[in-house]
C-alpha atoms as a PDB file:
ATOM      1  CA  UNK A   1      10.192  70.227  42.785  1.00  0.00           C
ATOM      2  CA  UNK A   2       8.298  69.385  40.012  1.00  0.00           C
ATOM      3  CA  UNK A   3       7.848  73.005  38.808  1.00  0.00           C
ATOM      4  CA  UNK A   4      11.965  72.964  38.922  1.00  0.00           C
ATOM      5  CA  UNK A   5      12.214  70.041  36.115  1.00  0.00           C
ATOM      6  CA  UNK A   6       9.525  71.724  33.987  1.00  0.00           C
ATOM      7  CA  UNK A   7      11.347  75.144  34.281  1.00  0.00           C
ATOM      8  CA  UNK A   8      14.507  73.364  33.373  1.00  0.00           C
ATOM      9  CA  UNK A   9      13.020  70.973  30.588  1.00  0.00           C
ATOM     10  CA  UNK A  10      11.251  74.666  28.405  1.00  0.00           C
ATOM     11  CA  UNK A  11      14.711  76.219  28.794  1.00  0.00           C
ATOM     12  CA  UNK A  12      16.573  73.693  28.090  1.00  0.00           C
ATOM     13  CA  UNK A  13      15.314  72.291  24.656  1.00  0.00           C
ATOM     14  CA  UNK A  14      16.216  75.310  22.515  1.00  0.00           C
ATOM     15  CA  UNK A  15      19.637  75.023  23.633  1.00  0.00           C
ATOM     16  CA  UNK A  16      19.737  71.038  23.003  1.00  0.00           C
ATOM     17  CA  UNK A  17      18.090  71.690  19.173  1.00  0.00           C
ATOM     18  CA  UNK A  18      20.953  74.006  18.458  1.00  0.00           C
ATOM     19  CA  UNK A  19      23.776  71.423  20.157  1.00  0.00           C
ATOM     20  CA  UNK A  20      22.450  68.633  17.944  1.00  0.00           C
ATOM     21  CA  UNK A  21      21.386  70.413  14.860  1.00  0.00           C
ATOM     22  CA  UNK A  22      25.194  72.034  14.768  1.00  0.00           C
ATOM     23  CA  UNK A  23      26.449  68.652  15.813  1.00  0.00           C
ATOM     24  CA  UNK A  24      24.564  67.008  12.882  1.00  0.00           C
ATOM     25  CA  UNK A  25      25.546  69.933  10.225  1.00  0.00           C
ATOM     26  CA  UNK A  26      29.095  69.537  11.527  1.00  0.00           C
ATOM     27  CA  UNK A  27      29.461  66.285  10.725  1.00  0.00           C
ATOM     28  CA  UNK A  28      28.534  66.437   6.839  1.00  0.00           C
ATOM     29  CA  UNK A  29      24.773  65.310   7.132  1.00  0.00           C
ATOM     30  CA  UNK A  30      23.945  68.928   5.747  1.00  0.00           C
ATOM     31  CA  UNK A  31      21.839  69.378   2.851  1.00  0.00           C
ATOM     32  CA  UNK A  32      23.719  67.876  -0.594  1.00  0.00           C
ATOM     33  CA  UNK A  33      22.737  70.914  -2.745  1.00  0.00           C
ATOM     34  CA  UNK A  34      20.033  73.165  -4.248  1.00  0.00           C
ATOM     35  CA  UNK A  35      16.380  71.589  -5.508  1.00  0.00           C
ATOM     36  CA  UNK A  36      16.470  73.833  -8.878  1.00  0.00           C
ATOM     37  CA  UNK A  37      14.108  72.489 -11.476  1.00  0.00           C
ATOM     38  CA  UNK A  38      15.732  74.516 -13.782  1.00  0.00           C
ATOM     39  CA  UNK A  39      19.373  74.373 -15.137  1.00  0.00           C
ATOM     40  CA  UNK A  40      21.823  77.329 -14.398  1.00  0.00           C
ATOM     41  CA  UNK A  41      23.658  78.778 -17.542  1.00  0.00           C
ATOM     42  CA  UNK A  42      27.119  76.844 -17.121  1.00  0.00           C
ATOM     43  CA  UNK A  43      28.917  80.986 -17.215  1.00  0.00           C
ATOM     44  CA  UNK A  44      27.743  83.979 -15.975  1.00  0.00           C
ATOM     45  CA  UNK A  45      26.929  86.692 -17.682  1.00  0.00           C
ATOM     46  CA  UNK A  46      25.158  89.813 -17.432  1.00  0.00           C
ATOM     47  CA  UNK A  47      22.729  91.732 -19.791  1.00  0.00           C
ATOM     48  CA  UNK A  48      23.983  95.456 -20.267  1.00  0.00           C
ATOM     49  CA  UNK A  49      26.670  93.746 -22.045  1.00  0.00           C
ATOM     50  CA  UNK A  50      23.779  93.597 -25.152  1.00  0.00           C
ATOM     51  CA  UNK A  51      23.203  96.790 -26.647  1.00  0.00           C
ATOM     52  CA  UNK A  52      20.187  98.195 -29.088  1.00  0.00           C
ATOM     53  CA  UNK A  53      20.444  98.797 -32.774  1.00  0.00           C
ATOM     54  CA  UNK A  54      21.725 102.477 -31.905  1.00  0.00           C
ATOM     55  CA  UNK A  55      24.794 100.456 -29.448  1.00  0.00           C
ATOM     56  CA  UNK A  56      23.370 103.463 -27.038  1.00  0.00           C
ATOM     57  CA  UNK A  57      21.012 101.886 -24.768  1.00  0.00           C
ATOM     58  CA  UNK A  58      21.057  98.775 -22.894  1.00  0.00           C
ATOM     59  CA  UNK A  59      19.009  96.071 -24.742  1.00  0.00           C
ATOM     60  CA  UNK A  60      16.971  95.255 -21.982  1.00  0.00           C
ATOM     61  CA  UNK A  61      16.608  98.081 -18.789  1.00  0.00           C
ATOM     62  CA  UNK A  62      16.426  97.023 -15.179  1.00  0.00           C
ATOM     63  CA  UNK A  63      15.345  99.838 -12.902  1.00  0.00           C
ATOM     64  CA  UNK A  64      12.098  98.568 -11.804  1.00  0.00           C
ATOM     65  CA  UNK A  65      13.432  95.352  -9.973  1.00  0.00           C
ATOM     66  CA  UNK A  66      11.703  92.898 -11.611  1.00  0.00           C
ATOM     67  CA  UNK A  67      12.461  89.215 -12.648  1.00  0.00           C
ATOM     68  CA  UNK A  68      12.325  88.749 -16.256  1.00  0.00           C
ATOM     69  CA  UNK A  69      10.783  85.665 -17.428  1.00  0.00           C
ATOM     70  CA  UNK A  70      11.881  85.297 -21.734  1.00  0.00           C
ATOM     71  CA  UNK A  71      12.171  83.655 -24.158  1.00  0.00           C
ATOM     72  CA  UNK A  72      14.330  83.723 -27.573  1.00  0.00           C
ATOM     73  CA  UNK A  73      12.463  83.271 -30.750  1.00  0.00           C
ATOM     74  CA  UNK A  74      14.211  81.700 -33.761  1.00  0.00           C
ATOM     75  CA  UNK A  75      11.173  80.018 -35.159  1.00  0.00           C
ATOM     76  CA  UNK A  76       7.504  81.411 -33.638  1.00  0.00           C
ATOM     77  CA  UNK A  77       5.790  78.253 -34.430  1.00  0.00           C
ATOM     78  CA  UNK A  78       8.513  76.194 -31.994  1.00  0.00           C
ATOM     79  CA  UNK A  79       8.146  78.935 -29.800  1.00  0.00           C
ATOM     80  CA  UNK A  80       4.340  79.303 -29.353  1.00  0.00           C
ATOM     81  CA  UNK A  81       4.178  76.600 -26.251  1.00  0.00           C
ATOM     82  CA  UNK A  82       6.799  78.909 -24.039  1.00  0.00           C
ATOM     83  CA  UNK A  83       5.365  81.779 -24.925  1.00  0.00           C
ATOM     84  CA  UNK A  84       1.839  80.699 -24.282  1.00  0.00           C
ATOM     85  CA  UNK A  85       3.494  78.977 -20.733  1.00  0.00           C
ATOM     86  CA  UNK A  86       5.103  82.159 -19.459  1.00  0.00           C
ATOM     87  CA  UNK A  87       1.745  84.043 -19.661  1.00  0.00           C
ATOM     88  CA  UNK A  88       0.120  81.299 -17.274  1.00  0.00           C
ATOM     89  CA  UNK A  89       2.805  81.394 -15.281  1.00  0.00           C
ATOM     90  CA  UNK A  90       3.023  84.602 -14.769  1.00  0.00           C
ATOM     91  CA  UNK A  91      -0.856  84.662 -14.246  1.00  0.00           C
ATOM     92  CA  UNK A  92      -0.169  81.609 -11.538  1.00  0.00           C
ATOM     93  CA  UNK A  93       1.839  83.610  -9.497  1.00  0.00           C
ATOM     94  CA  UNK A  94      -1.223  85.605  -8.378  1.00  0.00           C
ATOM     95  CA  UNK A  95       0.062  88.242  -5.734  1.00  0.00           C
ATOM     96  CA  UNK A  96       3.532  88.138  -6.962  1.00  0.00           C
ATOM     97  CA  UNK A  97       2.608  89.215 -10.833  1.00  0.00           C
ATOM     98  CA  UNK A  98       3.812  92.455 -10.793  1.00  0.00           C
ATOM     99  CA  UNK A  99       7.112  91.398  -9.379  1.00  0.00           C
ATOM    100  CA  UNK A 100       7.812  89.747 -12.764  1.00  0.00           C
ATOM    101  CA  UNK A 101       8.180  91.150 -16.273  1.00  0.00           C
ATOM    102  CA  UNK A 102       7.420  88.712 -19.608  1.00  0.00           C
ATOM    103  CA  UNK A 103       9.631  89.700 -22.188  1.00  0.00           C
ATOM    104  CA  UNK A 104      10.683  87.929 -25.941  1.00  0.00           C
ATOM    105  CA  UNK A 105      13.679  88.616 -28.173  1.00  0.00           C
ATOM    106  CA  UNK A 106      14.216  88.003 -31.536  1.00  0.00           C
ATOM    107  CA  UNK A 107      17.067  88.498 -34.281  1.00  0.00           C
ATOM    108  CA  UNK A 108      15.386  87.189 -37.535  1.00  0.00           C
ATOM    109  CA  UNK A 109      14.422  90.283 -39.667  1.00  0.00           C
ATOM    110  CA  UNK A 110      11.519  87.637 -41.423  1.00  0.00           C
ATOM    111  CA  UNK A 111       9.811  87.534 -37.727  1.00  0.00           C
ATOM    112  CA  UNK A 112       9.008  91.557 -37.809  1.00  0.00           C
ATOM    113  CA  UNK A 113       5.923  91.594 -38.956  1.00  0.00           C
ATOM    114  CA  UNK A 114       4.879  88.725 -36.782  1.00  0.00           C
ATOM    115  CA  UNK A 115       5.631  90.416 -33.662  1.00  0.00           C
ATOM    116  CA  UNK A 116       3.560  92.890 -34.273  1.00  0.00           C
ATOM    117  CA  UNK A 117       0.754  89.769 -34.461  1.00  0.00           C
ATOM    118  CA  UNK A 118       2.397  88.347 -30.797  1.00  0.00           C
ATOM    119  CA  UNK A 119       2.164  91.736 -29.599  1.00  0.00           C
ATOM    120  CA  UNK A 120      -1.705  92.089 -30.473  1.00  0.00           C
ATOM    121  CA  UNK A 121      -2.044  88.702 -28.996  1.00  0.00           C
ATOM    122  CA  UNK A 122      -0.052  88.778 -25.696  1.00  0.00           C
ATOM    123  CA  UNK A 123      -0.240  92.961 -25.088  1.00  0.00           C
ATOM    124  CA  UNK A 124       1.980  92.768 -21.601  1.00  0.00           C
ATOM    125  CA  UNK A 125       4.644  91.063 -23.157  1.00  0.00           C
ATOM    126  CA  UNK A 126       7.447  93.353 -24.550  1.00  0.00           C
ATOM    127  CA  UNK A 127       9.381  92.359 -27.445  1.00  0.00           C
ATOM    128  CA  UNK A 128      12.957  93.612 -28.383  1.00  0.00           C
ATOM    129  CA  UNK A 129      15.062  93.101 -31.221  1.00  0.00           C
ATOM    130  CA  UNK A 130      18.488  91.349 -30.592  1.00  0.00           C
ATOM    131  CA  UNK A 131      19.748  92.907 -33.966  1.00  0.00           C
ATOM    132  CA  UNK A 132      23.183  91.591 -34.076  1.00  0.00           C
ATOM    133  CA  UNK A 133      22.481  88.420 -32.557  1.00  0.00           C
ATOM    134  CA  UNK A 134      24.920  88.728 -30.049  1.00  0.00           C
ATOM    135  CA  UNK A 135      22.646  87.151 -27.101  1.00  0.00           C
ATOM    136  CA  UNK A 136      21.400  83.919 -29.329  1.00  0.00           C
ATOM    137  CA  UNK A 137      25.373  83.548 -29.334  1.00  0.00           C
ATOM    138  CA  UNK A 138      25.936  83.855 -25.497  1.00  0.00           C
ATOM    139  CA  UNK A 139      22.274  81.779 -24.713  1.00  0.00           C
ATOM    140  CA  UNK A 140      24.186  79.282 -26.668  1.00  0.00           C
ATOM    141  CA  UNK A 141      27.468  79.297 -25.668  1.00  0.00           C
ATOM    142  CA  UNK A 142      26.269  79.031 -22.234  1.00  0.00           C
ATOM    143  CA  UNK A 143      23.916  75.871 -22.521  1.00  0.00           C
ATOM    144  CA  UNK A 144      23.298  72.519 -22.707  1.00  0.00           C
ATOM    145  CA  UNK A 145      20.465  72.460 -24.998  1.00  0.00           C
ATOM    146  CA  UNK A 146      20.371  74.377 -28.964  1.00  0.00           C
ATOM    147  CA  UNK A 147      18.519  77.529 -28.219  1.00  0.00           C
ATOM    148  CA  UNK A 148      18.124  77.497 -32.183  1.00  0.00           C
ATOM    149  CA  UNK A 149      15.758  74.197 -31.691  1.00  0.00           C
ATOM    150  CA  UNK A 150      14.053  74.585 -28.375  1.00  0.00           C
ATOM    151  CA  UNK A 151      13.288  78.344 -27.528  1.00  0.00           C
ATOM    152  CA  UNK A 152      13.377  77.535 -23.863  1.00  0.00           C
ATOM    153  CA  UNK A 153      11.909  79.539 -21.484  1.00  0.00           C
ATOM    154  CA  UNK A 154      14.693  81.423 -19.246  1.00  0.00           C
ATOM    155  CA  UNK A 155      15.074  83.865 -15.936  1.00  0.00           C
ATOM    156  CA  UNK A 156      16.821  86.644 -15.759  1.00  0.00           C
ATOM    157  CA  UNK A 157      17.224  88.724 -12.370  1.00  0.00           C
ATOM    158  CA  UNK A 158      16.404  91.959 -11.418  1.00  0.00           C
ATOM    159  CA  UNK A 159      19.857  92.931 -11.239  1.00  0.00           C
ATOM    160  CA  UNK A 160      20.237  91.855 -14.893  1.00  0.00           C
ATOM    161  CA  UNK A 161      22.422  88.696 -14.796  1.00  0.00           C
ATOM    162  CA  UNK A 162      21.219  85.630 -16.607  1.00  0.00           C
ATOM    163  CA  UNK A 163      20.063  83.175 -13.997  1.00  0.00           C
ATOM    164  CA  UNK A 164      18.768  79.688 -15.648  1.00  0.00           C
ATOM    165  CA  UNK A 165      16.683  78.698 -18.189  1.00  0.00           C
ATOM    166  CA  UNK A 166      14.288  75.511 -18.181  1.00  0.00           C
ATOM    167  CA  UNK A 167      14.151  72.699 -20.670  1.00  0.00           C
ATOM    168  CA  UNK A 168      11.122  72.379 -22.707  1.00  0.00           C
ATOM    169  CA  UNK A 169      10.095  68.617 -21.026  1.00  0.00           C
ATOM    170  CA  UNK A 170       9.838  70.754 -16.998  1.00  0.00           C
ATOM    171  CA  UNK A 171       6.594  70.607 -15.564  1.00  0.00           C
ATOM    172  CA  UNK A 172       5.175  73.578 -15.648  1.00  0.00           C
ATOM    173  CA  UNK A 173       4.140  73.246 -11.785  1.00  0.00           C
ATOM    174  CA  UNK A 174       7.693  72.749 -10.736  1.00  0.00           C
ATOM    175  CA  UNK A 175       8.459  75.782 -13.099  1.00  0.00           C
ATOM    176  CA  UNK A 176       5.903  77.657 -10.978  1.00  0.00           C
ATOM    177  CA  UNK A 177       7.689  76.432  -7.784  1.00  0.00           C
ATOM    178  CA  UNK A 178      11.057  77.465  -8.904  1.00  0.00           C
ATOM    179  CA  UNK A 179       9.970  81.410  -9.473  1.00  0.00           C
ATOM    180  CA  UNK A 180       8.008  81.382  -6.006  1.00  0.00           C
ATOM    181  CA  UNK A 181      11.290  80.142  -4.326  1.00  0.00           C
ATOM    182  CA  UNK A 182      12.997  83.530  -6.526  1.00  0.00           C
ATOM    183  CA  UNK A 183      10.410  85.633  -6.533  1.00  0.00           C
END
């Protein structure tokens, strides 16, 4: 007899979790939303839409199926802190850094010859040219903070669709948690 209750008691606990746990869902205690530390872009928009100088090739290719961490530089010297944070945070992810891609753009013809310094200085990163300025313009259009001033750092999927972008005052640890969660 007492085998019977113990028998009865193992099978029937899974069944009672998933009564009460629907129960509870069912009546609106469910979970009130994401935990993002980041802020989504308030549209969204994709990236094949931006062309190169040529208007040929997409401005930025996605075949590999990697994230894109980036970050658009209007003035390097305001810039230098996300830069310098998307390195270690690429570096933090250990195991997962090859899932991830580090990439800056830039429209401001004075910066050329400073790229080629960043590009000595951070050699993984890969810099392209937003020649028109046609992605500043959508960046903008599409946040809550002046992409002009803060050179934010921002994510990018591997499917090529803008994602979110952090503000300059996130912790860089829950930064880090945010990419494991999409990585």
């Amino acid at each position: 007899m007492k085998n019977k209750f113990f028998l009865a008691a193992i099978l029937l606990t899974p069944i009672l979790v998933v009564v009460f746990s629907s129960m509870y869902f069912s009546f609106g205690m469910s979970p009130d939303g994401t935990k993002n530390n980041g802020v989504f872009f308030e549209n969204y928009f994709e990236f094949n839409q931006f062309k190169n100088e040529e208007e040929k090739r997409d401005l930025v290719e996605f075949e590999d199926g990697k994230w894109v961490l980036s970050v658009y530089i209007t003035d390097l010297d305001l810039s230098k802190e996300s830069i310098y944070l998307m390195r270690q945070l690429n570096v933090a992810l250990n195991r997962d850094i090859n899932k991830l891609k580090r990439i800056v753009f830039y429209s401001n013809n004075t910066l050329d010859l400073k790229m080629i310094d960043l590009k000595n200085k951070y050699p993984r990163i890969e810099i392209i040219k937003d020649t028109n300025g046609a992605l500043l313009d959508v960046l903008q259009e599409n946040s809550k903070i002046n992409f002009n001033v803060e050179n934010p750092i921002f994510v990018i999927d591997p499917y090529g669709r803008a994602v979110m972008y952090f503000e300059p005052e996130t912790d860089p640890k829950l930064m880090l948690k945010d990419l494991k969660v999409l990585i």
